[in-house]
Structures are given as structure tokens and as C-alpha cells.
Protein backbone atom coordinates (compact mmCIF):
# COMPACT_ATOMS: atom_id res chain seq x y z
CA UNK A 1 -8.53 -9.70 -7.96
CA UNK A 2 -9.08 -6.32 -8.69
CA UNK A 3 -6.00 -4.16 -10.62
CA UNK A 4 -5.08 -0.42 -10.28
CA UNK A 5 -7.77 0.31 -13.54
CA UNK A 6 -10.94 -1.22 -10.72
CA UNK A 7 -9.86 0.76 -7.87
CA UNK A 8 -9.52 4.41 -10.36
CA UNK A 9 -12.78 3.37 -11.75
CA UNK A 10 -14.33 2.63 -8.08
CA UNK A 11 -12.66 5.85 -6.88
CA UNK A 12 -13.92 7.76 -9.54
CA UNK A 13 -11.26 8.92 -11.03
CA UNK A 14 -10.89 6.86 -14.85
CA UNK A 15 -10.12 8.88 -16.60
CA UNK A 16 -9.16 11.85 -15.09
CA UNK A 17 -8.35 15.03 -17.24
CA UNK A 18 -5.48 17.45 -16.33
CA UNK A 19 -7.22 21.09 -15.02
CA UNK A 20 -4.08 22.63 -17.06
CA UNK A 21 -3.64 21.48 -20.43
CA UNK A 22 -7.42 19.82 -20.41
CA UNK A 23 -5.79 16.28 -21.82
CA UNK A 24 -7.21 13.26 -20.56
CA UNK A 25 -4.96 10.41 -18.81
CA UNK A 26 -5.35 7.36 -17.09
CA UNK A 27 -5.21 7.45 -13.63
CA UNK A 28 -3.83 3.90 -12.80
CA UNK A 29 -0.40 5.12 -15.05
CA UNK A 30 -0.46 7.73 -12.37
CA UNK A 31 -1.26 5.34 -9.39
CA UNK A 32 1.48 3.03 -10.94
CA UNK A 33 4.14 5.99 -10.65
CA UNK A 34 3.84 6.52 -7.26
CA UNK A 35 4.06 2.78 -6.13
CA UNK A 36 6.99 2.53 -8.38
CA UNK A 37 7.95 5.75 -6.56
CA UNK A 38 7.64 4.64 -3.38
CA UNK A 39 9.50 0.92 -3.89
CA UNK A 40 12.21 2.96 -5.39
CA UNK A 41 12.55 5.34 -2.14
CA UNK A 42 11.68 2.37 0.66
CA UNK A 43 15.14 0.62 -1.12
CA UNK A 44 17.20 3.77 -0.79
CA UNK A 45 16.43 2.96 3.14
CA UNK A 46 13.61 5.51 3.60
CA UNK A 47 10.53 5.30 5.65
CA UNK A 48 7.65 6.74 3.55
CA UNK A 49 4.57 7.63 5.33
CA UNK A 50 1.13 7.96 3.60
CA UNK A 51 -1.02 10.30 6.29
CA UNK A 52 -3.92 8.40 6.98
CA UNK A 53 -3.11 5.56 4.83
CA UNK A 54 0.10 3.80 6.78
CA UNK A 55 4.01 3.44 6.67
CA UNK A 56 6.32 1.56 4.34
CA UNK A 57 9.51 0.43 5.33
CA UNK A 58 12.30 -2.12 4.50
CA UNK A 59 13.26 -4.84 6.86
CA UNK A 60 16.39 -6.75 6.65
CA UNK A 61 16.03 -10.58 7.61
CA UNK A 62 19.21 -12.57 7.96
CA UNK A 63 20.24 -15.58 6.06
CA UNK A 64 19.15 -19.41 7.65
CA UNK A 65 20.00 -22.40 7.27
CA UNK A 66 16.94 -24.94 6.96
CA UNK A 67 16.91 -28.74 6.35
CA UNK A 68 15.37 -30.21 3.07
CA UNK A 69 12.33 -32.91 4.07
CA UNK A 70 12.72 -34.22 0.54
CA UNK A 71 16.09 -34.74 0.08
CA UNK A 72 17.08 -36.89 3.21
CA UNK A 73 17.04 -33.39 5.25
CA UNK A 74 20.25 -32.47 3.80
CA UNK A 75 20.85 -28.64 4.83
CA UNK A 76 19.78 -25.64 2.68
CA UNK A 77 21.39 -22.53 3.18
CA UNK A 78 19.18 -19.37 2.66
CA UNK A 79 20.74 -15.92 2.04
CA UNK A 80 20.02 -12.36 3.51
CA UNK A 81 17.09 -10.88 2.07
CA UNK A 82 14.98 -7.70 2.29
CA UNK A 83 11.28 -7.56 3.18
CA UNK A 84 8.84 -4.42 2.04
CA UNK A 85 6.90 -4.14 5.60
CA UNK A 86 3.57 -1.62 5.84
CA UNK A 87 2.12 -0.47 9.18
CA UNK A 88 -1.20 0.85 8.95
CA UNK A 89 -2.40 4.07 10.46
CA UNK A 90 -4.78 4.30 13.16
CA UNK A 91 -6.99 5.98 10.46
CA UNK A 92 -6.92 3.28 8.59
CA UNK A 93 -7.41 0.12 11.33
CA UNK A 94 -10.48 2.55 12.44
CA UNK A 95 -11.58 2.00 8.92
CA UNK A 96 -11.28 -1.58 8.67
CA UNK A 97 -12.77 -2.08 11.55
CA UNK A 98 -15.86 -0.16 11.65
CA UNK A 99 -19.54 -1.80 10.27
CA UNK A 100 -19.40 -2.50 6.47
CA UNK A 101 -22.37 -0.47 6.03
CA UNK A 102 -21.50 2.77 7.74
CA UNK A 103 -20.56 5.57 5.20
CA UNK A 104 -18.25 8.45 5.83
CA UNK A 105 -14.93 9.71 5.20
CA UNK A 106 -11.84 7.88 6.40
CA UNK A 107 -10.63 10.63 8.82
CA UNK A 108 -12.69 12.06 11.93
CA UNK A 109 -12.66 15.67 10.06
CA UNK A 110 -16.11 15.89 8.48
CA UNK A 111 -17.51 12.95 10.25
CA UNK A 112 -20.95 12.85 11.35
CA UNK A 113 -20.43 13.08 14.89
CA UNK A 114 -18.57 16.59 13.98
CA UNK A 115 -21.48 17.62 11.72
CA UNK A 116 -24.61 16.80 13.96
């Protein structure tokens, strides 16, 4: 399974240097900032929307009770928990969704279709 390091290098962008100082860094530190970022902001109870990318949010799911099959189905109680959901954009499902072998940009500015 491919780590933050493969998707810089496949983007890219490892490593990238800074246009100001001229020092090179690692882009997947970078990468790793913003995730950590965005957890951090998505647990304060924001939405955080990525244009073209998709929208993470928190959902609350209540505690359950459940029986145990192993344990003559004596009842398990489950607390209250929090779930990091993502919605995609349409942008992205488009993506997807479209023939493996097409090439293009993600978005419909600069597409073909607009250039021909």
C-alpha cells in the first residue's frame, strides 16, 4: 500500500524546494501537516472542505448494546463513539469514474472539450 513518500514522488513533488529560502524539504512532512491539520479541525466540530477533492466531517454514533456469540450471548455494551466521514466532490466521482486511460486534469477548466 502506497504511503504519503509514493504519492509526492508520483505527484512530482519529492523533494520539493522552497522558492524563498531555496532549502529543500520533503513534501510528505508537508502532506502529513495538513492531514494532521485537518483531523485536528474535523474534532473541534468543523466541516472542512477540499474544492474538488471532497468534505470531511465528524459523525457521532450512539452507544449499542450487542450480544456476545462466544460467550453464551451474554450482552456487550458498546459506548458512544465518533466516526471521521468524507463525501467526495462531484469532481472527484467524475474522476473515478471516467476510462482509466483518458488523461486530463481533474476539473472541466482546461479540459479538452474546452480546448478543441
Amino acid at each position: 500500500m502506497p504511503g504519503l513518500t509514493d504519492v509526492a514522488r508520483e505527484a512530482g513533488a519529492h523533494p520539493i524546494r522552497c522558492p524563498h529560502c531555496g532549502t529543500h524539504f520533503k513534501i510528505h512532512k508537508v502532506l502529513e501537516m495538513m492531514f494532521i491539520a485537518i483531523l485536528k479541525m474535523v474534532r473541534g466540530g468543523e466541516k472542512v472542505s477540499v474544492r474538488n477533492f471532497g468534505t470531511f466531517s465528524l459523525r457521532h454514533l450512539p452507544g449499542r448494546t450487542m450480544q456476545n456469540p462466544f460467550n453464551e450471548h451474554k450482552p456487550v455494551k458498546f459506548g458512544d463513539r465518533k466516526v471521521l466521514t468524507f463525501r467526495q466532490s462531484v469532481a472527484t466521482k467524475a474522476f473515478m469514474n471516467r476510462d482509466p486511460n483518458e488523461r486530463g486534469p481533474l476539473t472541466k477548466k482546461g479540459s479538452k472539450d474546452e480546448s478543441e
